[in-house]
C-alpha atoms as a PDB file:
ATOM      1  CA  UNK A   1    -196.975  44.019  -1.691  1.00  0.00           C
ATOM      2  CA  UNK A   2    -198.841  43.202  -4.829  1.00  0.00           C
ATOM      3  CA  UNK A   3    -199.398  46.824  -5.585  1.00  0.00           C
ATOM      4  CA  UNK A   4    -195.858  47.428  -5.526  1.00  0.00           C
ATOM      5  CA  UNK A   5    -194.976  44.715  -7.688  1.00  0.00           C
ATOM      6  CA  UNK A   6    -197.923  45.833 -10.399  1.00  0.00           C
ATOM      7  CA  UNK A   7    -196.078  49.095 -10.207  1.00  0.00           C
ATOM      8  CA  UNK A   8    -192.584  48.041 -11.031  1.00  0.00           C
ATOM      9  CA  UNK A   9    -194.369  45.832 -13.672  1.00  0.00           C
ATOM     10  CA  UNK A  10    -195.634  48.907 -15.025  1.00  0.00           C
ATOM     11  CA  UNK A  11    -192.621  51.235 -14.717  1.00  0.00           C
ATOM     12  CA  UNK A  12    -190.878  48.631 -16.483  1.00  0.00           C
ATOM     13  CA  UNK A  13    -192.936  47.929 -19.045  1.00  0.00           C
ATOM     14  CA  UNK A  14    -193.482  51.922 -19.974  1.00  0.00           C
ATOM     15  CA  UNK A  15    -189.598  52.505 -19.207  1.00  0.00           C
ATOM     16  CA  UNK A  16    -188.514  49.487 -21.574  1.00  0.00           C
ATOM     17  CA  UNK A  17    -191.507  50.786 -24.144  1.00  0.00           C
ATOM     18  CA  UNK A  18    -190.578  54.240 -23.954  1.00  0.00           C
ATOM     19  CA  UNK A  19    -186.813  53.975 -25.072  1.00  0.00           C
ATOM     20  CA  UNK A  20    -187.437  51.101 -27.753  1.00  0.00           C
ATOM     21  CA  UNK A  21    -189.552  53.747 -29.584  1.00  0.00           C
ATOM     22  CA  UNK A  22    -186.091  56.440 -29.789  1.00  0.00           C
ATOM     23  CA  UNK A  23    -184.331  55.866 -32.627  1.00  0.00           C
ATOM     24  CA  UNK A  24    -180.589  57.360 -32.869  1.00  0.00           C
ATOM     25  CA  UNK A  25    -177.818  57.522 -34.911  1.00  0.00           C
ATOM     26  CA  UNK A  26    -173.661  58.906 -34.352  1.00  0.00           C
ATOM     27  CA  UNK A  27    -171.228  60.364 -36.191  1.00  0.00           C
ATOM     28  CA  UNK A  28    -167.901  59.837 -36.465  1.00  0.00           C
ATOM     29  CA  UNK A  29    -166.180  63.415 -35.679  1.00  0.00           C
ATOM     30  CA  UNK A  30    -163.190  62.542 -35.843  1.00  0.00           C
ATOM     31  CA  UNK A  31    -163.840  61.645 -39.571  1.00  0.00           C
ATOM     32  CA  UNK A  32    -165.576  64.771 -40.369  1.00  0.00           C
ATOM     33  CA  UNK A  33    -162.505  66.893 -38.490  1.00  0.00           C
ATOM     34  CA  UNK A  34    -160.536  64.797 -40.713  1.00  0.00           C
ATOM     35  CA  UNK A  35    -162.067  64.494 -44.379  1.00  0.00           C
ATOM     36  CA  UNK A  36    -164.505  67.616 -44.258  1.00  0.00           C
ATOM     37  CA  UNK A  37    -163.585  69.891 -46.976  1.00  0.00           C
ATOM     38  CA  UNK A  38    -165.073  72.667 -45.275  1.00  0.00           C
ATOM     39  CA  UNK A  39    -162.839  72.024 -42.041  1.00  0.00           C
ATOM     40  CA  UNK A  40    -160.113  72.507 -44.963  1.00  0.00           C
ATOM     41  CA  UNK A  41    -161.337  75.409 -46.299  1.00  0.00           C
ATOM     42  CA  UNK A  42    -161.052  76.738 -42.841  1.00  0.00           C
ATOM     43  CA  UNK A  43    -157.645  75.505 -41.702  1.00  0.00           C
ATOM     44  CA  UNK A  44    -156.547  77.200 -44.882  1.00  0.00           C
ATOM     45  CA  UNK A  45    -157.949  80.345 -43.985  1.00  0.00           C
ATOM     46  CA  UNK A  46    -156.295  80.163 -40.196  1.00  0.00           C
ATOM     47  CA  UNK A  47    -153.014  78.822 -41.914  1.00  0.00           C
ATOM     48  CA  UNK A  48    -152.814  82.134 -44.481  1.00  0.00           C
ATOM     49  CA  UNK A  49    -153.452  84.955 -41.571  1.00  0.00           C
ATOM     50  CA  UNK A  50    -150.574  83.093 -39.757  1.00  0.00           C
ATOM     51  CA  UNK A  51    -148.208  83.232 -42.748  1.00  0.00           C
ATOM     52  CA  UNK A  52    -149.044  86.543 -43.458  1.00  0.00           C
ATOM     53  CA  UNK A  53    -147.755  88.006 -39.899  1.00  0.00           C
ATOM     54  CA  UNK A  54    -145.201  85.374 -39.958  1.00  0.00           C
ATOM     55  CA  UNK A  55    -143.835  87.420 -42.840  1.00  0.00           C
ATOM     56  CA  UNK A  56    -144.504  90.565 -41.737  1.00  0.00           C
ATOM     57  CA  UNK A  57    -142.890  89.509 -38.474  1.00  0.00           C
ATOM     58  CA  UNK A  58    -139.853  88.163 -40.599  1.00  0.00           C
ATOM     59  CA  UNK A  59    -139.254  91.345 -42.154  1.00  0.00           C
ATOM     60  CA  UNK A  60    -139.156  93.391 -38.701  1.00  0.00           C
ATOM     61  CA  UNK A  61    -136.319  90.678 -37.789  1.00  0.00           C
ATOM     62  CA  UNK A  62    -134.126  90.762 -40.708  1.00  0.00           C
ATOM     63  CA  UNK A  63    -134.380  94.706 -40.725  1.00  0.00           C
ATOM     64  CA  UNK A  64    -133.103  94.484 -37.001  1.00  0.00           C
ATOM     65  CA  UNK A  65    -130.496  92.419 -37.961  1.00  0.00           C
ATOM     66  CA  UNK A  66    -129.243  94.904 -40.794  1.00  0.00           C
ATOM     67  CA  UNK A  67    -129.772  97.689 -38.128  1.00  0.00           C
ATOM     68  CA  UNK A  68    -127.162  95.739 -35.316  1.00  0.00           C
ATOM     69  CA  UNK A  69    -124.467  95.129 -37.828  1.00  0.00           C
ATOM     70  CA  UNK A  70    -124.688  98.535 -39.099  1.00  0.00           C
ATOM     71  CA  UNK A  71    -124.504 100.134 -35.498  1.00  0.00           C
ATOM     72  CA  UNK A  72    -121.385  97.152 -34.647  1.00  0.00           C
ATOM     73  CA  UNK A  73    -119.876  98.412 -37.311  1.00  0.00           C
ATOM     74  CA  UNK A  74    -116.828 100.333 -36.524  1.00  0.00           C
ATOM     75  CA  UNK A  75    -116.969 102.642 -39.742  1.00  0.00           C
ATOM     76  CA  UNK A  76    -120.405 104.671 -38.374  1.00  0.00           C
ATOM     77  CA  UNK A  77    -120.387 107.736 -36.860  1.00  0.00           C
ATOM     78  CA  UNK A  78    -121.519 108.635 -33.063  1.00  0.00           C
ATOM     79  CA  UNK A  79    -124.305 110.774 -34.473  1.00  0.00           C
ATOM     80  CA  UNK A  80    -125.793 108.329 -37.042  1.00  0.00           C
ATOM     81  CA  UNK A  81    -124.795 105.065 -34.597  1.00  0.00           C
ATOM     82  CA  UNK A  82    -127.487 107.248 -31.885  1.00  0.00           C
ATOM     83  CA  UNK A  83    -130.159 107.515 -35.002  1.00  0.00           C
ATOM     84  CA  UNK A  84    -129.630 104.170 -36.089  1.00  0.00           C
ATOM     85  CA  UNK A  85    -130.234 102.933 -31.905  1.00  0.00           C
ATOM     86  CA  UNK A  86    -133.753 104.807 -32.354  1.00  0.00           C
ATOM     87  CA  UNK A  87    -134.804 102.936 -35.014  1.00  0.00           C
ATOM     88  CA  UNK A  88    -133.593  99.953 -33.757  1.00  0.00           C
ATOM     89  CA  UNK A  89    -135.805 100.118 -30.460  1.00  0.00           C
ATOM     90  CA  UNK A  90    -138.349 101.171 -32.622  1.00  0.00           C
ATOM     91  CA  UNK A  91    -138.836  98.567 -34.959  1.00  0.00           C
ATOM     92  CA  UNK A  92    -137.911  96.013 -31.799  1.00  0.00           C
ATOM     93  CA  UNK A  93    -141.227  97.812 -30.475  1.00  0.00           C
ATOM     94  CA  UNK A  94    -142.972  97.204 -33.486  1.00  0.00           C
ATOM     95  CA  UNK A  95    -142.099  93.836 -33.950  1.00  0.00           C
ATOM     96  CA  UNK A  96    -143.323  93.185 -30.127  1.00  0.00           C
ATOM     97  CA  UNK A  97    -146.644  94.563 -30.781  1.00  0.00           C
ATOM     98  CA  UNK A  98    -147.610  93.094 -34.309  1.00  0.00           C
ATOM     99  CA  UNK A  99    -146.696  89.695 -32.371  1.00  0.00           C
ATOM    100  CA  UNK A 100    -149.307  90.537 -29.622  1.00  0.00           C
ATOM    101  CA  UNK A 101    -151.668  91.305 -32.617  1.00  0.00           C
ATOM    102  CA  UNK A 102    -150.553  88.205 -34.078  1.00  0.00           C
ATOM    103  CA  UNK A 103    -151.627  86.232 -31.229  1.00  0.00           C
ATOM    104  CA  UNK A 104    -154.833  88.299 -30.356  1.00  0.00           C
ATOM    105  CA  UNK A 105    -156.013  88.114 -34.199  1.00  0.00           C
ATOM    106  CA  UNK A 106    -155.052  84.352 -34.586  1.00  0.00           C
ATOM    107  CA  UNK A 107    -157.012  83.263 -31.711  1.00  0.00           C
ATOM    108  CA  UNK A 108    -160.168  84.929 -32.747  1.00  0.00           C
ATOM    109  CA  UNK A 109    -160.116  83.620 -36.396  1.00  0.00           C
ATOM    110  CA  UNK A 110    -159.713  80.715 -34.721  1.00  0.00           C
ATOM    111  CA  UNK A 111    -162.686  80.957 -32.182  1.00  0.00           C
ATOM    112  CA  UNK A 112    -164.690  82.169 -34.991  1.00  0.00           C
ATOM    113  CA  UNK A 113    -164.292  79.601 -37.638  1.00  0.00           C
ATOM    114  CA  UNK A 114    -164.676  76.620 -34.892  1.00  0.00           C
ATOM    115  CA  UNK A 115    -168.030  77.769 -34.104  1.00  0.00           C
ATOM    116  CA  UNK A 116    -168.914  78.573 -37.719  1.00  0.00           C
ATOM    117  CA  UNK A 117    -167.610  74.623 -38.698  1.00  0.00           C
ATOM    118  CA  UNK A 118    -169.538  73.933 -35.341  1.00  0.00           C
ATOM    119  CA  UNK A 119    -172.960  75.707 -36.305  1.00  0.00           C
ATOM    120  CA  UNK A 120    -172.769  74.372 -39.956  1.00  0.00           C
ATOM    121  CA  UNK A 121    -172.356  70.492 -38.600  1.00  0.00           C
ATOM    122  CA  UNK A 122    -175.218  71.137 -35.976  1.00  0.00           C
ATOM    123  CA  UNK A 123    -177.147  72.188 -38.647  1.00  0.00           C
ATOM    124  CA  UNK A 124    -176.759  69.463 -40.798  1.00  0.00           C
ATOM    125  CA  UNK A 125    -176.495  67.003 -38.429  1.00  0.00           C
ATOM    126  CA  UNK A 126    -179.872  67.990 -37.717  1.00  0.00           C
ATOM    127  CA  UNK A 127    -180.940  68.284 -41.119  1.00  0.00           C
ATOM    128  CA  UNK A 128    -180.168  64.109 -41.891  1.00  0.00           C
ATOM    129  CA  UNK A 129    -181.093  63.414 -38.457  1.00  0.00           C
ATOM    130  CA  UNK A 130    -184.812  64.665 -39.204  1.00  0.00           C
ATOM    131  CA  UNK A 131    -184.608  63.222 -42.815  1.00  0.00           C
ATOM    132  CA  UNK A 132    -183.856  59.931 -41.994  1.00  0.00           C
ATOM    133  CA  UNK A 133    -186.549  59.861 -39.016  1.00  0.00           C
ATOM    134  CA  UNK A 134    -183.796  60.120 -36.252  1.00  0.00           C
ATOM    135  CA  UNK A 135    -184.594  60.973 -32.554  1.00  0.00           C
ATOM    136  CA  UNK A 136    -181.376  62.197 -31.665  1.00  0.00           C
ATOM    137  CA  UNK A 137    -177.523  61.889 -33.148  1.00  0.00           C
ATOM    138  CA  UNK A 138    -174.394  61.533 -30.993  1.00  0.00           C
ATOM    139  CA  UNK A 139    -170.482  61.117 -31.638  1.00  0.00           C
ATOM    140  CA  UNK A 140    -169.781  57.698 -32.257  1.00  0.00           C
ATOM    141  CA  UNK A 141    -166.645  57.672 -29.727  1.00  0.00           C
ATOM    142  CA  UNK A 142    -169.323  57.913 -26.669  1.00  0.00           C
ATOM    143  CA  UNK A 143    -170.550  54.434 -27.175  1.00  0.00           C
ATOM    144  CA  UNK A 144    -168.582  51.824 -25.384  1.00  0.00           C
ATOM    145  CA  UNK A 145    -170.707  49.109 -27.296  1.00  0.00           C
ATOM    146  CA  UNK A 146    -173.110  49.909 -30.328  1.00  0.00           C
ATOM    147  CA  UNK A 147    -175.378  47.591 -32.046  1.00  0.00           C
ATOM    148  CA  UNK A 148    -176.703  47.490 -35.195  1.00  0.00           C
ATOM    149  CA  UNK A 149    -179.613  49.282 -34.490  1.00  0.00           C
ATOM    150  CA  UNK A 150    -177.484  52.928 -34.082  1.00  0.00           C
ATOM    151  CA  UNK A 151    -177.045  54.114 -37.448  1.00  0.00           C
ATOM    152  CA  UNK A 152    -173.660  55.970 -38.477  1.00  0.00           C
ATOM    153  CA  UNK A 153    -174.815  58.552 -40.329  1.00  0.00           C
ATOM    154  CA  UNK A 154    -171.106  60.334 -41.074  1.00  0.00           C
ATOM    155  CA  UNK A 155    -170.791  59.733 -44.597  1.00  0.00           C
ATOM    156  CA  UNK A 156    -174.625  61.384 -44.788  1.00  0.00           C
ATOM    157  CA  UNK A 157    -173.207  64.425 -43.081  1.00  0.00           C
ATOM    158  CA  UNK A 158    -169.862  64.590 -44.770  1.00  0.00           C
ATOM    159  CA  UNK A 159    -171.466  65.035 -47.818  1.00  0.00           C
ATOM    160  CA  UNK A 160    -174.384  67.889 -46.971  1.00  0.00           C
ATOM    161  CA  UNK A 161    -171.492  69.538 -44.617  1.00  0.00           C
ATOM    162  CA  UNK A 162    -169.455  69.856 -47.898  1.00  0.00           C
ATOM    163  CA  UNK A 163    -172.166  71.196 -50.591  1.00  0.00           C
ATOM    164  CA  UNK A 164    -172.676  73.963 -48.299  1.00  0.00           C
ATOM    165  CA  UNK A 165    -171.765  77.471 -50.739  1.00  0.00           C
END
């Protein structure tokens, strides 16, 4: 019985002993999604490749549009009304498959800058964290309750995460 109890003394003083030495810190992700410029930068990029097949895409619909009212119209012939059909299809064709490219090309930009913006923060992260004598950093939304020992280290990060060339 006492050798049990002179173990749990010891487990519990080497448990308690063990985790007073780790020192952490968070960040606030949400703020870094939020005010990073280099999150920005690559919205902006994502946003631009969208409007650029959104126009492309734009101009295959108002050329389909020209191409109905032109084979409604009552003053073409049978011959250029069949010619006009063809191109019709084909540009409906067109249109289908830059949209599939659209989509294809829009979700890997995507993929790729969120785990470029996802390698850079690690990096950094990691870079305060070992600066500022840190065992390990997590998001500040896991904590239920955080006291003042946890350092928020956000506006740390914010800042390297945006000098990055």
């Amino acid at each position: 019985m006492f050798r049990l109890f002179l173990f749990s003394l010891l487990f519990s003083v080497l448990f308690n002993f063990s985790f007073s030495a780790v020192k952490l810190a968070c960040v606030d992700t949400t703020t870094l999604l939020k005010d990073s410029k280099r999150v920005k930068e690559a919205q902006d990029k994502l946003r631009a490749k969208v409007i650029e097949f959104q126009k492309e895409l734009e101009s295959k619909r108002r050329r389909l549009e020209e191409l109905k009212k032109q084979i409604e119209s009552k003053a073409i012939s049978q011959q250029a009304k069949e010619e006009k059909i063809k191109e019709y299809q084909r540009i409906e064709a067109e249109g289908f498959e830059l949209q599939q490219k659209a989509q294809r090309e829009i979700a890997s930009l995507k993929e790729q800058l969120e785990n470029q913006v996802l390698e850079e923060v690690k990096k950094v992260v990691e870079q305060v964290a070992v600066q500022k004598g840190y065992d390990g950093v997590v998001d500040c939304a896991v904590f239920l309750y955080r006291g003042n020992k946890i350092s928020d280290i956000t506006s740390e990060v914010l800042n390297a995460l945006d000098s990055i060339k």
